[in-house]
C-alpha atoms as a PDB file:
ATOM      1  CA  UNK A   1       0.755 -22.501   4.147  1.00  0.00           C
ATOM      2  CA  UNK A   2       3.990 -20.868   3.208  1.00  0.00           C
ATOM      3  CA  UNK A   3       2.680 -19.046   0.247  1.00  0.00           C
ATOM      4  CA  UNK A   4       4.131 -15.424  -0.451  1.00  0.00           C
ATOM      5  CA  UNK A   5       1.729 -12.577  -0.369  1.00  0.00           C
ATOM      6  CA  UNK A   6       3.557  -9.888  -0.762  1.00  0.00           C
ATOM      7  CA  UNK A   7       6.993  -8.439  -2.307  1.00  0.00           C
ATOM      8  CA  UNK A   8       8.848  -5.052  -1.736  1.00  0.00           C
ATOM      9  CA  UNK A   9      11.869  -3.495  -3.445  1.00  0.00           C
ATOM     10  CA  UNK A  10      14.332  -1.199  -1.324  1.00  0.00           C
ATOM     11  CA  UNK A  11      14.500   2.398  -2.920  1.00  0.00           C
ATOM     12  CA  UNK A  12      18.217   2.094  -2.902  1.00  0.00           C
ATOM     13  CA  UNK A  13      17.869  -1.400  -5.034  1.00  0.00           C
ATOM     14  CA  UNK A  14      19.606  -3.588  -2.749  1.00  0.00           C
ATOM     15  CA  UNK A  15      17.049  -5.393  -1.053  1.00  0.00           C
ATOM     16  CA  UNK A  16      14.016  -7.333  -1.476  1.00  0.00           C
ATOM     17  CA  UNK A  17      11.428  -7.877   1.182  1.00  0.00           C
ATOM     18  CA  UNK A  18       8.398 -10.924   1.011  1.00  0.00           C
ATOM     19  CA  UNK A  19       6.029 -11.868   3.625  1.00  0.00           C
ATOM     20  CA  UNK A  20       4.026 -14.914   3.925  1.00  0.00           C
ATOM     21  CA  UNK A  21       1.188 -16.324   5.211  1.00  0.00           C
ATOM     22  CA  UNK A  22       3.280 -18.625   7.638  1.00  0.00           C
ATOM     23  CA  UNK A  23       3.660 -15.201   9.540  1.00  0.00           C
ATOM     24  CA  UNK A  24       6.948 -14.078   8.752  1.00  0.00           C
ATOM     25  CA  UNK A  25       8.838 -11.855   6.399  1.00  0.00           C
ATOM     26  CA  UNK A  26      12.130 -12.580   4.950  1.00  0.00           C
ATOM     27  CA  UNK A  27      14.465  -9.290   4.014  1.00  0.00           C
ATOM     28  CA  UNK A  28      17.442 -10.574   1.554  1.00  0.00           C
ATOM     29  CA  UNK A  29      20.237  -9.140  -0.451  1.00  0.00           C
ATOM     30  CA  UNK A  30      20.328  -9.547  -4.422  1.00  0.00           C
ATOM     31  CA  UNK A  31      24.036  -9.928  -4.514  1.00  0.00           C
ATOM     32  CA  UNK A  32      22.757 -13.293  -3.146  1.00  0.00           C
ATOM     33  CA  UNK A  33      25.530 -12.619  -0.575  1.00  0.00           C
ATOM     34  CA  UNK A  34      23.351 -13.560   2.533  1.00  0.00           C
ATOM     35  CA  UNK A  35      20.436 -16.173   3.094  1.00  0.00           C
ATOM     36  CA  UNK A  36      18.454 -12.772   4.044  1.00  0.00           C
ATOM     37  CA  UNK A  37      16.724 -11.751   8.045  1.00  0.00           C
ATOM     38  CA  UNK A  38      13.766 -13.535   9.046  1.00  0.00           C
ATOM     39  CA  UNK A  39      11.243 -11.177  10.557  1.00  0.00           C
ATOM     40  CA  UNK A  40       9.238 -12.857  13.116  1.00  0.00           C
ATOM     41  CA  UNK A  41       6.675 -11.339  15.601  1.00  0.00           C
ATOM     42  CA  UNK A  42       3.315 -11.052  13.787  1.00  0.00           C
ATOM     43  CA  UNK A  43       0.735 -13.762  14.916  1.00  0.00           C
ATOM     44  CA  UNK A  44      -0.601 -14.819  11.664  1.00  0.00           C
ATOM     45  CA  UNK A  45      -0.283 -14.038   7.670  1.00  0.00           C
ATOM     46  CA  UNK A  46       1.563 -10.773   6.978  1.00  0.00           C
ATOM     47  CA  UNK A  47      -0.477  -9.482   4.173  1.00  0.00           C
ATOM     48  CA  UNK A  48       1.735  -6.597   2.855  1.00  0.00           C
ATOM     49  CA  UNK A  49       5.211  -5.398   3.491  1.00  0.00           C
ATOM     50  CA  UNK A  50       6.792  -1.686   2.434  1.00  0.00           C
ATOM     51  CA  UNK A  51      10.654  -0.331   2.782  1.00  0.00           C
ATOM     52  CA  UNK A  52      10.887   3.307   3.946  1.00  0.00           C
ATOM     53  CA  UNK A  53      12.077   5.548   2.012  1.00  0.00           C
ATOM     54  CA  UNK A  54      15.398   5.761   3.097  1.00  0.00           C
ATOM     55  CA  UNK A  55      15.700   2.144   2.923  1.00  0.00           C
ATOM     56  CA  UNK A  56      16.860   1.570   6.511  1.00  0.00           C
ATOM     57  CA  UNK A  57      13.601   0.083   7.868  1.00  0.00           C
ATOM     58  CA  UNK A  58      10.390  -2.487   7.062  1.00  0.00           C
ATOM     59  CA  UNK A  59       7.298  -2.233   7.585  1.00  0.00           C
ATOM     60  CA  UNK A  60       4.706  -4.563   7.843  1.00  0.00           C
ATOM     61  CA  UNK A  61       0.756  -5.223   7.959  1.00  0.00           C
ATOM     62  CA  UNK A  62      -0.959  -8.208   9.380  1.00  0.00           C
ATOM     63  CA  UNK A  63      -4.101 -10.650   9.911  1.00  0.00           C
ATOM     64  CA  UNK A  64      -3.370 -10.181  13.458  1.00  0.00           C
ATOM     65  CA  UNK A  65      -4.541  -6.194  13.488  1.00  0.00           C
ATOM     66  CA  UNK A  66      -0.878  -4.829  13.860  1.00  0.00           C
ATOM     67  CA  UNK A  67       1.594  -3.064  11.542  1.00  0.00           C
ATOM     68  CA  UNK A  68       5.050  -3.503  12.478  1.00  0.00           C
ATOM     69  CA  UNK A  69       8.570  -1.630  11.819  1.00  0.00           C
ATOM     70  CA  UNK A  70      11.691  -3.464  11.627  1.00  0.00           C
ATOM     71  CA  UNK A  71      15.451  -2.516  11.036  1.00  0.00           C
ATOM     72  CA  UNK A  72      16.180  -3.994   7.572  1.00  0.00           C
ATOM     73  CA  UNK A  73      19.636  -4.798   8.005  1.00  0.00           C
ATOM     74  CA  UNK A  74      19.480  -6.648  11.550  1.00  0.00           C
ATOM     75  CA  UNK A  75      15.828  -7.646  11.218  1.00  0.00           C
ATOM     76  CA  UNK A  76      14.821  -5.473  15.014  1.00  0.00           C
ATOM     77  CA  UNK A  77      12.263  -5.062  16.228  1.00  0.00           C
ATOM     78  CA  UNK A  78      11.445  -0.747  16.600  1.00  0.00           C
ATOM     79  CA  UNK A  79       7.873  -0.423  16.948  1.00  0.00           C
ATOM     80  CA  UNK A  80       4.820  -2.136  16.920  1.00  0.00           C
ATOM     81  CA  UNK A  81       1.718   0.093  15.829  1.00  0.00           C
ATOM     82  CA  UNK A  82      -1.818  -1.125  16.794  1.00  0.00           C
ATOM     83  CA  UNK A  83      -5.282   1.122  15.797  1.00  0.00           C
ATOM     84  CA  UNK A  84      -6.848  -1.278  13.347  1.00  0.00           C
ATOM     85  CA  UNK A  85      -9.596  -3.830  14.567  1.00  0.00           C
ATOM     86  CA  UNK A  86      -9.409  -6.180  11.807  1.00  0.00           C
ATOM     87  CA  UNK A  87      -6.566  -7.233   9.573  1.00  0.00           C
ATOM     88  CA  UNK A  88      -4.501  -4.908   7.855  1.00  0.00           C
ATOM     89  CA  UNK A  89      -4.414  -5.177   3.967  1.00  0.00           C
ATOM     90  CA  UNK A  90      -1.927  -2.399   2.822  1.00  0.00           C
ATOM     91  CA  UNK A  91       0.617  -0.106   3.713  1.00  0.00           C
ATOM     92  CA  UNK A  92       2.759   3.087   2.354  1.00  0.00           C
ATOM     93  CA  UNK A  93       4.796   5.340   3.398  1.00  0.00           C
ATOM     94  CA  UNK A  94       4.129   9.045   2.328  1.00  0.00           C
ATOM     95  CA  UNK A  95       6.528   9.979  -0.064  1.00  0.00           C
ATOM     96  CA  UNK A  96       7.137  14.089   1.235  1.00  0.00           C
ATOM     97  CA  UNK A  97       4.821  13.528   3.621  1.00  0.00           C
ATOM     98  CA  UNK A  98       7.317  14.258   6.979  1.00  0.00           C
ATOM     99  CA  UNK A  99       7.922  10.563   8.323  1.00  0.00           C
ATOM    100  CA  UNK A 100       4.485   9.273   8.086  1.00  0.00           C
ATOM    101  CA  UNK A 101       3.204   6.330   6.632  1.00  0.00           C
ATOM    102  CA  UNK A 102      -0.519   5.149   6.192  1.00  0.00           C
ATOM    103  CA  UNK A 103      -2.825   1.584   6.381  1.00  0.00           C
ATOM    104  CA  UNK A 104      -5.771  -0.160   4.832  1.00  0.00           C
ATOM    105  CA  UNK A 105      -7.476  -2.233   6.509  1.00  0.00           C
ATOM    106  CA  UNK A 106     -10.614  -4.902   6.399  1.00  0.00           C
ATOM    107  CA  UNK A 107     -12.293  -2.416   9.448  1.00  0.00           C
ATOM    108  CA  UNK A 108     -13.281  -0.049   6.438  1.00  0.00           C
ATOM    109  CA  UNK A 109     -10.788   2.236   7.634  1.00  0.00           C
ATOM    110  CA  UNK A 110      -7.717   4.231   6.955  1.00  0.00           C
ATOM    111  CA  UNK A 111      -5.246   5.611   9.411  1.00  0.00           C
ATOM    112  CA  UNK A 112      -2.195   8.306   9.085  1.00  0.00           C
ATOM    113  CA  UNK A 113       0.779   6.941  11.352  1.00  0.00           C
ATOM    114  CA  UNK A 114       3.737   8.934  12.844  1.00  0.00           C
ATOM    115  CA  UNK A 115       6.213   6.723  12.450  1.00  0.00           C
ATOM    116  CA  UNK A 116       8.818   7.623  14.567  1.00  0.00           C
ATOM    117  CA  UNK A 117       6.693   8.081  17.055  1.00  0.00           C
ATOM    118  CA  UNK A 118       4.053   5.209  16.407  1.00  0.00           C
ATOM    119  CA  UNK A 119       1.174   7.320  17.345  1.00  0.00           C
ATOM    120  CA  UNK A 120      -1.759   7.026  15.016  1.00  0.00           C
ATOM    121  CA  UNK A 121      -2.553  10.779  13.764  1.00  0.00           C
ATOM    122  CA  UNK A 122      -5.337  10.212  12.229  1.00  0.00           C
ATOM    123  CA  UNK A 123      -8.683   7.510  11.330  1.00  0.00           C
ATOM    124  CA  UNK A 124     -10.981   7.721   8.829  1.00  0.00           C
ATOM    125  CA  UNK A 125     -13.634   5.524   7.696  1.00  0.00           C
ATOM    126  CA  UNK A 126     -13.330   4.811   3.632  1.00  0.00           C
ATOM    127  CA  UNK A 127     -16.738   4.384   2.725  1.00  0.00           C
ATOM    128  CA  UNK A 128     -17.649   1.550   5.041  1.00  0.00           C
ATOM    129  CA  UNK A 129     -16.368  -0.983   3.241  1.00  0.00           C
ATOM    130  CA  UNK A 130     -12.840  -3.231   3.653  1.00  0.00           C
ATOM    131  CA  UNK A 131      -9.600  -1.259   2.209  1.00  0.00           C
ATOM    132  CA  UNK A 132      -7.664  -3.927   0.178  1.00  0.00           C
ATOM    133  CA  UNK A 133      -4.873  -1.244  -1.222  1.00  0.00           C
ATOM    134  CA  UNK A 134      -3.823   2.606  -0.390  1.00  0.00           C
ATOM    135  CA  UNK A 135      -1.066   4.843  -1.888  1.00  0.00           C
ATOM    136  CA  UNK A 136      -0.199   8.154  -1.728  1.00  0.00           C
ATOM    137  CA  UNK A 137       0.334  10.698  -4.412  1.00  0.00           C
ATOM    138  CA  UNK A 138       2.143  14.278  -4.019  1.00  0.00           C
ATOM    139  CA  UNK A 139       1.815  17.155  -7.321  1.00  0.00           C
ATOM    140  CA  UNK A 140       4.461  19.631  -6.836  1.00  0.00           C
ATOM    141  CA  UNK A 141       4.853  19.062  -3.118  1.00  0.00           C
ATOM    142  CA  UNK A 142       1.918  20.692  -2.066  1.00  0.00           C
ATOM    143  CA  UNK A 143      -1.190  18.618  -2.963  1.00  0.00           C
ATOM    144  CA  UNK A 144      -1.038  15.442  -1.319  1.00  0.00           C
ATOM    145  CA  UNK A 145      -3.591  12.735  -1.686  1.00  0.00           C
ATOM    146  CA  UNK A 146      -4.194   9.529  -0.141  1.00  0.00           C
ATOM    147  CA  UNK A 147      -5.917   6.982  -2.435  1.00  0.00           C
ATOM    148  CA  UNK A 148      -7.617   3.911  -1.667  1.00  0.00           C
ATOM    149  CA  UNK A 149      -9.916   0.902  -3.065  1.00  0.00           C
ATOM    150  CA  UNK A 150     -11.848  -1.827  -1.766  1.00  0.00           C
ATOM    151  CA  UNK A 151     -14.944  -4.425  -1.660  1.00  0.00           C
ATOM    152  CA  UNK A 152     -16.689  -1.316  -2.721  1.00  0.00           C
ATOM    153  CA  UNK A 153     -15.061  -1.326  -6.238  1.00  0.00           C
ATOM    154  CA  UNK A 154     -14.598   2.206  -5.518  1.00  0.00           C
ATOM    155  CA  UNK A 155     -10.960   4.318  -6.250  1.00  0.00           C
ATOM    156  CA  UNK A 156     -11.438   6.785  -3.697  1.00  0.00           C
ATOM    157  CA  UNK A 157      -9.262   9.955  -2.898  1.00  0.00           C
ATOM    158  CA  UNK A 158      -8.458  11.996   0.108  1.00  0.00           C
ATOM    159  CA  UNK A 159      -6.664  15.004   1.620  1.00  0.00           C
ATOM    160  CA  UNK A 160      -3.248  14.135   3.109  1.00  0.00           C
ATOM    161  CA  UNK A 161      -3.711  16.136   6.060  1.00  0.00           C
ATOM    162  CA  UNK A 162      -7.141  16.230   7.163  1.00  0.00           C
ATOM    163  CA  UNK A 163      -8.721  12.722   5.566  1.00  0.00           C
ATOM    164  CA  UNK A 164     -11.317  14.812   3.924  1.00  0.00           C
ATOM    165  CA  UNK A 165     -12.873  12.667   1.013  1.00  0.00           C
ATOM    166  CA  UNK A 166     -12.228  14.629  -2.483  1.00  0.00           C
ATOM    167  CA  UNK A 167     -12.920  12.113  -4.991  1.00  0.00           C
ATOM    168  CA  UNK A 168     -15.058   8.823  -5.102  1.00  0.00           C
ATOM    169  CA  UNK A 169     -14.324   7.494  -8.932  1.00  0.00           C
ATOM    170  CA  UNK A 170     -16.536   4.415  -9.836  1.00  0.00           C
ATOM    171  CA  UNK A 171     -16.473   2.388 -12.877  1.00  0.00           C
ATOM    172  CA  UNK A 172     -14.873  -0.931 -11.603  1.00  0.00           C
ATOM    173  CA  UNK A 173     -17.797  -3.837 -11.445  1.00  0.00           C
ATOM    174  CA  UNK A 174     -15.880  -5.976  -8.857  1.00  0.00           C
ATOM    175  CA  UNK A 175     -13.245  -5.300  -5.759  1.00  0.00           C
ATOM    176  CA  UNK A 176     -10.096  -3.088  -6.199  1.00  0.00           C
ATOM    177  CA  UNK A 177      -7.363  -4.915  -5.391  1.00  0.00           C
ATOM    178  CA  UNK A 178      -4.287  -2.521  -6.130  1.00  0.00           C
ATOM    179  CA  UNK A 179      -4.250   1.180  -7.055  1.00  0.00           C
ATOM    180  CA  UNK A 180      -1.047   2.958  -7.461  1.00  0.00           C
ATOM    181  CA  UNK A 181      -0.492   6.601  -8.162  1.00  0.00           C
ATOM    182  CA  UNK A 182       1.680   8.277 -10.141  1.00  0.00           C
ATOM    183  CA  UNK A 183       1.735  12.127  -9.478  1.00  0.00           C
ATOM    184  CA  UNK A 184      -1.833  13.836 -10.792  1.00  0.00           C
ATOM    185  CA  UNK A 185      -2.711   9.857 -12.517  1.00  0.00           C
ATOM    186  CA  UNK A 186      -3.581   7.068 -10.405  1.00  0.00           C
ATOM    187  CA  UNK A 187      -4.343   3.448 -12.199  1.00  0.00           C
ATOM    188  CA  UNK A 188      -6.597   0.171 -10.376  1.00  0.00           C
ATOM    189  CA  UNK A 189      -6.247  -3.008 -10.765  1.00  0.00           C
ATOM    190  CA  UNK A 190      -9.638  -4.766 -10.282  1.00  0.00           C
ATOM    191  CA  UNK A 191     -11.114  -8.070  -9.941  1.00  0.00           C
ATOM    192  CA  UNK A 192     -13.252  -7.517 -12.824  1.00  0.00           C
ATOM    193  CA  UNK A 193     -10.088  -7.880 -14.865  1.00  0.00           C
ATOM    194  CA  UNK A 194      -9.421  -4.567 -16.280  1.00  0.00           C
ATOM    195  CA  UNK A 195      -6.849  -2.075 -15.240  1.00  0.00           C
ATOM    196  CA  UNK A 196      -8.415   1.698 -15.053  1.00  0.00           C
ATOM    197  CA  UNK A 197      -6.451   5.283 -15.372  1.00  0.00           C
ATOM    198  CA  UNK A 198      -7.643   8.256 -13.426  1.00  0.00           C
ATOM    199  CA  UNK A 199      -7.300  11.884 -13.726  1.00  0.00           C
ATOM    200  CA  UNK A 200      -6.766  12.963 -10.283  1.00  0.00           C
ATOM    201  CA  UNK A 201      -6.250  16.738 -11.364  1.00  0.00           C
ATOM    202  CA  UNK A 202      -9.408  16.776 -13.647  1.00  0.00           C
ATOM    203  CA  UNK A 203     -11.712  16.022 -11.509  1.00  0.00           C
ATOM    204  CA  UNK A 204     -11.231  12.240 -11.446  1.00  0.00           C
ATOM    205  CA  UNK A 205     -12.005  11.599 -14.931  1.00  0.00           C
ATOM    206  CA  UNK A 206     -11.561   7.857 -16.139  1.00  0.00           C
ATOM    207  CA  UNK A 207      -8.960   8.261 -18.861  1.00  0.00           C
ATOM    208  CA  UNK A 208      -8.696   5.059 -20.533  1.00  0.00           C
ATOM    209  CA  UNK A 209      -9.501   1.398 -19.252  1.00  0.00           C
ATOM    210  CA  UNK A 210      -6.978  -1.224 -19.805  1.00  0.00           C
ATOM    211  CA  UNK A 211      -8.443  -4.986 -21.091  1.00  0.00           C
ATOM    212  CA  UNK A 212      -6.187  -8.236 -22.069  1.00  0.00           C
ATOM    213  CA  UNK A 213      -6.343 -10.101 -18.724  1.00  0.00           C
ATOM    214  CA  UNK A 214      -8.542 -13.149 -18.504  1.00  0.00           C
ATOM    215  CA  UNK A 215      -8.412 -13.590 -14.384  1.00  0.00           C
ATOM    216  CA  UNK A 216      -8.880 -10.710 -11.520  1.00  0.00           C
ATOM    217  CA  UNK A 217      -5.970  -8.400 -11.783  1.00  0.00           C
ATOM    218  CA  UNK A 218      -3.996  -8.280  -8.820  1.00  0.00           C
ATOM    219  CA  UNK A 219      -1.300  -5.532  -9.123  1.00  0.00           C
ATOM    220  CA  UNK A 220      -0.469  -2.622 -11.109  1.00  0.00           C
ATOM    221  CA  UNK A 221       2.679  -0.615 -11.597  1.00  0.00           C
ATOM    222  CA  UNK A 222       3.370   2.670 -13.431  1.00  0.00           C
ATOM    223  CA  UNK A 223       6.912   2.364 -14.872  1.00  0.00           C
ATOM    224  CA  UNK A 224       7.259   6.564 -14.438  1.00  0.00           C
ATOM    225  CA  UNK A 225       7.901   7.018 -17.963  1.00  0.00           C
ATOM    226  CA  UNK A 226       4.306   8.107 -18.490  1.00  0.00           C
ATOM    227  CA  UNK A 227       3.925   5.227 -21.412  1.00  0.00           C
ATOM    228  CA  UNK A 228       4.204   2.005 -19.653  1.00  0.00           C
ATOM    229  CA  UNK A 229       2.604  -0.157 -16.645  1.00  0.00           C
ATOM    230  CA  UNK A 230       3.526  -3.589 -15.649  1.00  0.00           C
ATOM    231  CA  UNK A 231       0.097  -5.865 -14.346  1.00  0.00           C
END
């Protein structure tokens, strides 16, 4: 019942962030110097949890339709942002993208949040089926992407700005469960236990497919050295 779902590190490296299926989300310190802020206020299993970029804040996605934003430090509530009709899988906020974050959810669609604000900018549906993951991905701070998989076993790509779909990139023979991007290469992690590598500059070109795991593969993470991901 208590199981943890998700984990998030604080850009500045000082905090840690989990949520849980027992609803809540627990912010903490890893000087170990507090017992960390319980975030309460979602009615069921927070499935995902993301620090801002500045690391004052906390967001967080849930079973019960709603993302939430929360003051890291004190554990506040600030905002509660509702668009989604089903539960809400993923969350990111857009890295140069002007205080804006974006969701996944199990409606098959994807929405572009002003956060301050906590007006929802823009929906789009992602190919009709449930979004399990999203990220976003800037090259030289003028192409932005969104990017996305799902029960489809599709990665798919989209304009920042507009939501226009620019890429649908199949290969994957079972849900994408994770996809994280890393400037003009994106990588999926996939049920069907292989980790793939996208060109999103070329075209979306599958550049090499990872193998070794012998169960679904649930995350993966580019290290940024442009040699190494963790899975």
């Amino acid at each position: 019942e208590n199981a943890v779902t998700a984990v998030a590190i604080s850009a500045d490296g000082r905090l840690a962030a989990t949520s849980s299926l027992d609803s809540t989300t627990i912010v903490s310190e890893f000087s170990g110097s507090n017992t960390g802020v319980v975030l309460r206020g979602h009615v069921g299993s927070v499935e995902c949890v993301a620090f801002s970029l500045d690391s004052a804040t906390v967001m967080t996605a849930s079973v019960d339709h709603n993302l939430k934003l929360w003051d890291a430090t004190t554990g506040r509530l600030l905002r509660t942002y509702s668009k989604h009709v089903d539960w809400v899988n993923a969350i990111v906020f857009a890295a140069a993208g002007g205080g804006k974050a974006v969701s996944g959810s199990d409606d098959g669609t994807i929405v572009l949040w002003d956060v301050e604000s906590g007006s929802a900018l823009r929906s789009w549906r992602a190919g009709g089926a449930a979004v399990k993951t999203v990220d976003f991905a800037c090259a030289g701070g003028r192409r932005k992407w969104v990017v996305s998989g799902g029960m489809d076993c599709i990665v798919r790509v989209w304009d920042f700005e507009s939501g226009a779909s620019l890429l649908a990139l199949t290969g994957h023979g079972k849900e994408v469960r994770h996809v994280r991007a890393d400037v003009t290469v994106a990588f999926s992690a996939s049920r069907d236990k292989t980790i793939r590598m996208w060109d999103l500059d070329g075209g979306g070109a599958c550049l090499k497919t990872f193998y070794g795991h012998a169960l679904p593969v649930n995350v993966v993470v580019p290290l940024g050295d442009g040699r190494h991901v963790l899975s």
